[in-house]
N, C-alpha and C. Protein backbone atom coordinates (compact mmCIF):
# COMPACT_ATOMS: atom_id res chain seq x y z
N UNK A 1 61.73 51.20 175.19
CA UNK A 1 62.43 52.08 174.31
C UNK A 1 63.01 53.23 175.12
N UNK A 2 63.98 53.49 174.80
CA UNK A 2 65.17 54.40 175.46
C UNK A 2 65.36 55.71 175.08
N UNK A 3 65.52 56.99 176.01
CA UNK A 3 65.64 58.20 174.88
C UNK A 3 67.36 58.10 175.39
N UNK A 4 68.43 57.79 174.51
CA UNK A 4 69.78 58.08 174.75
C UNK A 4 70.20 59.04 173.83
N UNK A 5 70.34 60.45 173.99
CA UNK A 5 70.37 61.31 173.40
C UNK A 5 71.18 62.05 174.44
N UNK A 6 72.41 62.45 173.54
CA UNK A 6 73.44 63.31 174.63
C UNK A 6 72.98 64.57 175.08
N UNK A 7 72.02 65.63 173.99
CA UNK A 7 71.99 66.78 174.62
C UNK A 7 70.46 66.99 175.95
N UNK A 8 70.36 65.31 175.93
CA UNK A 8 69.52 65.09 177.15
C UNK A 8 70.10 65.38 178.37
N UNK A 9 71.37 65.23 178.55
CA UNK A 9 71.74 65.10 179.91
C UNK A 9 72.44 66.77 180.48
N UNK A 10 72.52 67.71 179.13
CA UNK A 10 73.11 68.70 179.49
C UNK A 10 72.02 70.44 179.56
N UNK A 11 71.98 70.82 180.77
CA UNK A 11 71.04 71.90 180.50
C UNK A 11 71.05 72.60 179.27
N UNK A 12 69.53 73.31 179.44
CA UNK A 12 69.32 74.47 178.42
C UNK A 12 70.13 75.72 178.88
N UNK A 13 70.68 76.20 177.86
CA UNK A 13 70.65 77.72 178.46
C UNK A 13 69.88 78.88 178.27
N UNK A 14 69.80 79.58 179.53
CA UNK A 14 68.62 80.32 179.75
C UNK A 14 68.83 81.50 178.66
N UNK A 15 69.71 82.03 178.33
CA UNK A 15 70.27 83.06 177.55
C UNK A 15 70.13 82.41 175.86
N UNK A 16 69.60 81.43 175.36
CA UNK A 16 69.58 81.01 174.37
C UNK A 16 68.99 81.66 173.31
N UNK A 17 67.76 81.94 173.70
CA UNK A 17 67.13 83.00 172.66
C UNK A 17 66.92 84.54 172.90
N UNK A 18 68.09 84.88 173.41
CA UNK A 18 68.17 86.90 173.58
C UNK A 18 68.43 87.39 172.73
N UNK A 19 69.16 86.91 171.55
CA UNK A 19 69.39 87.41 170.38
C UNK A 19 68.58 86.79 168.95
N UNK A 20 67.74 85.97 169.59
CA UNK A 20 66.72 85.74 168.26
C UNK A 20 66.48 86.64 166.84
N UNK A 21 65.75 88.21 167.30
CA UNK A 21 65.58 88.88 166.35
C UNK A 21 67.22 89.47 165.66
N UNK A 22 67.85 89.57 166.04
CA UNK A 22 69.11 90.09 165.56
C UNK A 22 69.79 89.24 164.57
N UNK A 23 69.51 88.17 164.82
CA UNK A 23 70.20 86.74 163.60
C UNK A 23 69.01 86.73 162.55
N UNK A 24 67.47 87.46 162.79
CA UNK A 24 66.51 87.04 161.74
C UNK A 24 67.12 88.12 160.96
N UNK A 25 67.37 88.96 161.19
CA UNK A 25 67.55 90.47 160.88
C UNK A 25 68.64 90.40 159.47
N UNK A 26 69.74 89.44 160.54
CA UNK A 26 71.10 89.58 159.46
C UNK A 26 70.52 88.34 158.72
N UNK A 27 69.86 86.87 159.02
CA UNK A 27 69.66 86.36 157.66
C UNK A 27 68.46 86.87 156.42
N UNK A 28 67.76 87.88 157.11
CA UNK A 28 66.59 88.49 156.14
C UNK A 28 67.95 89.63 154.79
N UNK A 29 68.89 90.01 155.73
CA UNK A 29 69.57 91.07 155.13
C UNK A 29 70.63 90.13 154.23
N UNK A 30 71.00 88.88 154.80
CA UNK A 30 71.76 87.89 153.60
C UNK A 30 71.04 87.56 152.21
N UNK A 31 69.78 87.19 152.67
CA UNK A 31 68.60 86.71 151.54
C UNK A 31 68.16 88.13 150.83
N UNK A 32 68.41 89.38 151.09
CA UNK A 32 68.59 90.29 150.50
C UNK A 32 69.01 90.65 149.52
N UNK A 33 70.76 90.85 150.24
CA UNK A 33 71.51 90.44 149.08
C UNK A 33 71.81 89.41 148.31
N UNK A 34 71.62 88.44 148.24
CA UNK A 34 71.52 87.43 147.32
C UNK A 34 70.84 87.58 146.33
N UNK A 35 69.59 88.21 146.60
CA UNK A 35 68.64 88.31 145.46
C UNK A 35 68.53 89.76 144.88
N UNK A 36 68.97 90.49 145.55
CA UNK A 36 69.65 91.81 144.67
C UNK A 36 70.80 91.63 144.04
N UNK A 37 71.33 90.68 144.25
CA UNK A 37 72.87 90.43 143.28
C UNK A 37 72.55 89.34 142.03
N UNK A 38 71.21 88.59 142.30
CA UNK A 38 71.08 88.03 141.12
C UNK A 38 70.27 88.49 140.30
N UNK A 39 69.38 89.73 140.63
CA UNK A 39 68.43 90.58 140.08
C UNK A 39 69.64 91.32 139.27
N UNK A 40 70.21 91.97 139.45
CA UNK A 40 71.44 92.82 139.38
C UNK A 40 72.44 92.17 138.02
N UNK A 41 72.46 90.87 138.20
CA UNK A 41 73.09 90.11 137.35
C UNK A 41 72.22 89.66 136.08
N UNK A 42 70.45 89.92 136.49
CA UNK A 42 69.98 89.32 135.11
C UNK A 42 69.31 90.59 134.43
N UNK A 43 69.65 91.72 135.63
CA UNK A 43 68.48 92.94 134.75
C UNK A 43 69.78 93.45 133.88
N UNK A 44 68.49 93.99 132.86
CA UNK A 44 68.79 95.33 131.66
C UNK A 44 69.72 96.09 132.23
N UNK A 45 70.77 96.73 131.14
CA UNK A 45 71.84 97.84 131.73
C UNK A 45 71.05 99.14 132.55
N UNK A 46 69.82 99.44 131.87
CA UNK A 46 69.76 100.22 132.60
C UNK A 46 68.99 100.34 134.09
N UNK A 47 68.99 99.26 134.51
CA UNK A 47 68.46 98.84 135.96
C UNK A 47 69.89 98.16 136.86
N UNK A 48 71.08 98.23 136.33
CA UNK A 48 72.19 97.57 137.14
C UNK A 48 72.68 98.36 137.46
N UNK A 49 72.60 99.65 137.47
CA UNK A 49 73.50 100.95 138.12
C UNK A 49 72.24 101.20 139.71
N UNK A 50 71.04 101.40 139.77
CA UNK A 50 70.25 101.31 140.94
C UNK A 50 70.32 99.64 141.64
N UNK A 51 70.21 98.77 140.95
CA UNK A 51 70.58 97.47 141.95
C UNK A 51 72.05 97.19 142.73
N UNK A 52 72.82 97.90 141.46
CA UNK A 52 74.51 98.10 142.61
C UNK A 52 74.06 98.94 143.42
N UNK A 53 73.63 100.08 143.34
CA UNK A 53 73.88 101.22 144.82
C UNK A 53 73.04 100.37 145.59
N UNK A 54 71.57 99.52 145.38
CA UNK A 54 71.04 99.11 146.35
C UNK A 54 71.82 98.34 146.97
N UNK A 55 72.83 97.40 146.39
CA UNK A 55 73.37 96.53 146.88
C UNK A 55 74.34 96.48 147.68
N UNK A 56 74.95 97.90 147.29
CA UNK A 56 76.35 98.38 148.22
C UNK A 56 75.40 99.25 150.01
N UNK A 57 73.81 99.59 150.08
CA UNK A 57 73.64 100.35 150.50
C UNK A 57 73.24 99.31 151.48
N UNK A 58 73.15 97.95 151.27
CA UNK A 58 72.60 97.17 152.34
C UNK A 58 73.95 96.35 152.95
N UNK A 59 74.79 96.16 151.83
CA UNK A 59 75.85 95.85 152.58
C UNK A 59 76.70 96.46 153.62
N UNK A 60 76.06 98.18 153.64
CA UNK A 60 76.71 98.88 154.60
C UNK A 60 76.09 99.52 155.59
N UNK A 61 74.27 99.34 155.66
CA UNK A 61 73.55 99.35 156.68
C UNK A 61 73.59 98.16 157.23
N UNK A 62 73.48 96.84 156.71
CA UNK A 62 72.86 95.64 158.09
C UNK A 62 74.40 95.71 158.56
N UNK A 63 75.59 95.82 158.99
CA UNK A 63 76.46 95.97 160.14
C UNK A 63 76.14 96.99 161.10
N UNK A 64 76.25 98.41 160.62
CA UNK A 64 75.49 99.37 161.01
C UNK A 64 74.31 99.34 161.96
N UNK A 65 73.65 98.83 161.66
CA UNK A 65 72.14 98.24 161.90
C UNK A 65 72.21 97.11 163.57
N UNK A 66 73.19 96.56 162.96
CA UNK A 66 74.02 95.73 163.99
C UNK A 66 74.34 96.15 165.48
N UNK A 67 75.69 97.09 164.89
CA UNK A 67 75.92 97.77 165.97
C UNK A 67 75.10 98.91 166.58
N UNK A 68 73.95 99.07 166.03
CA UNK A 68 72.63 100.14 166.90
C UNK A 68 72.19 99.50 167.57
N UNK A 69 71.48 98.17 167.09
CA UNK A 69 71.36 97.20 167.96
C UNK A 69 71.98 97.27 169.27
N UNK A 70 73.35 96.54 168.85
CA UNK A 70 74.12 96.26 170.34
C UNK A 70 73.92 97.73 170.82
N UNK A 71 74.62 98.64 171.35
CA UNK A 71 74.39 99.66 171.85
C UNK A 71 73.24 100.14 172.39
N UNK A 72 72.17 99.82 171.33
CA UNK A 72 70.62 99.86 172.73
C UNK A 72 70.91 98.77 173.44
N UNK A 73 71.81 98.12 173.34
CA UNK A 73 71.40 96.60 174.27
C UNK A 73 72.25 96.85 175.61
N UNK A 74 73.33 97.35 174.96
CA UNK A 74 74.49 97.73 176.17
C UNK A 74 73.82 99.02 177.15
N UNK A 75 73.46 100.15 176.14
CA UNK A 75 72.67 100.66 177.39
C UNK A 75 71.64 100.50 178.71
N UNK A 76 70.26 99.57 177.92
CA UNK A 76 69.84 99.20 178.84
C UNK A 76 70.32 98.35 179.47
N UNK A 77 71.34 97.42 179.29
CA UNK A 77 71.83 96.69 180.64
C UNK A 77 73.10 97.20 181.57
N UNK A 78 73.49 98.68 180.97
CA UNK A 78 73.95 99.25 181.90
C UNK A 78 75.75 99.53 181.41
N UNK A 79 75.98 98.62 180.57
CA UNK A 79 77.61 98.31 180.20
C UNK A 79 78.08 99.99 179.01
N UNK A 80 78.45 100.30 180.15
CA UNK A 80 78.71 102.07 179.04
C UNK A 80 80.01 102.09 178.47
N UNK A 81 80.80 101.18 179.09
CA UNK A 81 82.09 101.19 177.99
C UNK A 81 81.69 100.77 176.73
N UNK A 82 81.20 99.47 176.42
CA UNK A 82 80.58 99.31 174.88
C UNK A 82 79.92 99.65 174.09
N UNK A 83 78.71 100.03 175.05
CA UNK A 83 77.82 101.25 174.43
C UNK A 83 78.10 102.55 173.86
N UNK A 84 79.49 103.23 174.44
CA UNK A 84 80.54 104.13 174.13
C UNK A 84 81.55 103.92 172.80
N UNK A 85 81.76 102.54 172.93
CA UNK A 85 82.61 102.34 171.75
C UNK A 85 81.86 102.36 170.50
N UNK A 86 80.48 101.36 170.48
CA UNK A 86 80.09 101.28 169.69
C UNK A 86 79.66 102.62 169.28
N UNK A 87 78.72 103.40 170.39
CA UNK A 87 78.27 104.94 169.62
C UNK A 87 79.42 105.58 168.98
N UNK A 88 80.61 105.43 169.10
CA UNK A 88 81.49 106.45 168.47
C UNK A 88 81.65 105.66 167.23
N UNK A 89 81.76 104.29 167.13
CA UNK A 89 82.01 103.63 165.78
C UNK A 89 80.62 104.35 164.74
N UNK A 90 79.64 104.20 165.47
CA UNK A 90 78.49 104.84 164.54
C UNK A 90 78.36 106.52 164.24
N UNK A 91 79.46 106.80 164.88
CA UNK A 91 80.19 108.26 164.97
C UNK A 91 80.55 108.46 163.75
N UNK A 92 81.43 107.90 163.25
CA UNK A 92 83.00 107.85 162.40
C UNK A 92 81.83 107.62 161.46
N UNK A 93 81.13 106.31 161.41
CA UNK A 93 80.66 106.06 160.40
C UNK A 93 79.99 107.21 159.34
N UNK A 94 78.92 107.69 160.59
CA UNK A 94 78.27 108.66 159.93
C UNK A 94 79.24 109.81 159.67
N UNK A 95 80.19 110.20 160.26
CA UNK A 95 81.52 111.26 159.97
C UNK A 95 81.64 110.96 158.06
N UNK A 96 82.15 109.90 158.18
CA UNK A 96 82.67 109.11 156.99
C UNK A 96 81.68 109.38 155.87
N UNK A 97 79.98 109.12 156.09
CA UNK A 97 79.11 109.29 154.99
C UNK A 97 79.16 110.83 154.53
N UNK A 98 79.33 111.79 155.41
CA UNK A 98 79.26 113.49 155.59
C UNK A 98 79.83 113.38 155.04
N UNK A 99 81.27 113.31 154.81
CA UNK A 99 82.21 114.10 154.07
C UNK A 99 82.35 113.55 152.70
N UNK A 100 81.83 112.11 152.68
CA UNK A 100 81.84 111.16 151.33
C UNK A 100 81.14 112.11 150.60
């Protein structure tokens, strides 16, 4: 018996799981919203005005959340142009919540 299996013949890559926690992160924050939008959809009127803000408040932290991420990541490996861009995007952002 034979193992003929194509991704036999092609290495692993070593870099495969560096971003593990960051994809659990955004599918914990998908399964989030999903179930705050169907909570949202079956609760009482007066519980759908706190499940929208929850719902708008996660849709605009896990990117957020994201790019803090990257930026600790860019720092410790040294890359300060991105780490730069991104801190100023989280700049604006928070600019943006202030004046909101």
């Amino acid at each position: 018996m034979s193992h003929d299996r194509a991704d036999d013949a092609t290495p692993t890559d070593p870099r495969r799981h560096r971003q593990v926690r960051l994809v659990r992160f955004l599918r914990v924050a998908v399964v989030m919203l999903a179930m705050v939008s169907a909570a949202d959809l079956a609760a009482p009127d007066e519980l759908q005005g706190v499940l929208g803000e929850a719902l708008v408040a996660i849709l605009i932290a896990a990117p957020l959340v994201r790019v803090a991420w990257l930026v600790q990541r860019w720092v410790r490996r040294g890359d300060l142009r991105f780490a730069t861009v991104g801190a100023a995007l989280l700049c604006v952002a928070a600019l943006g919540a202030a004046l909101g």
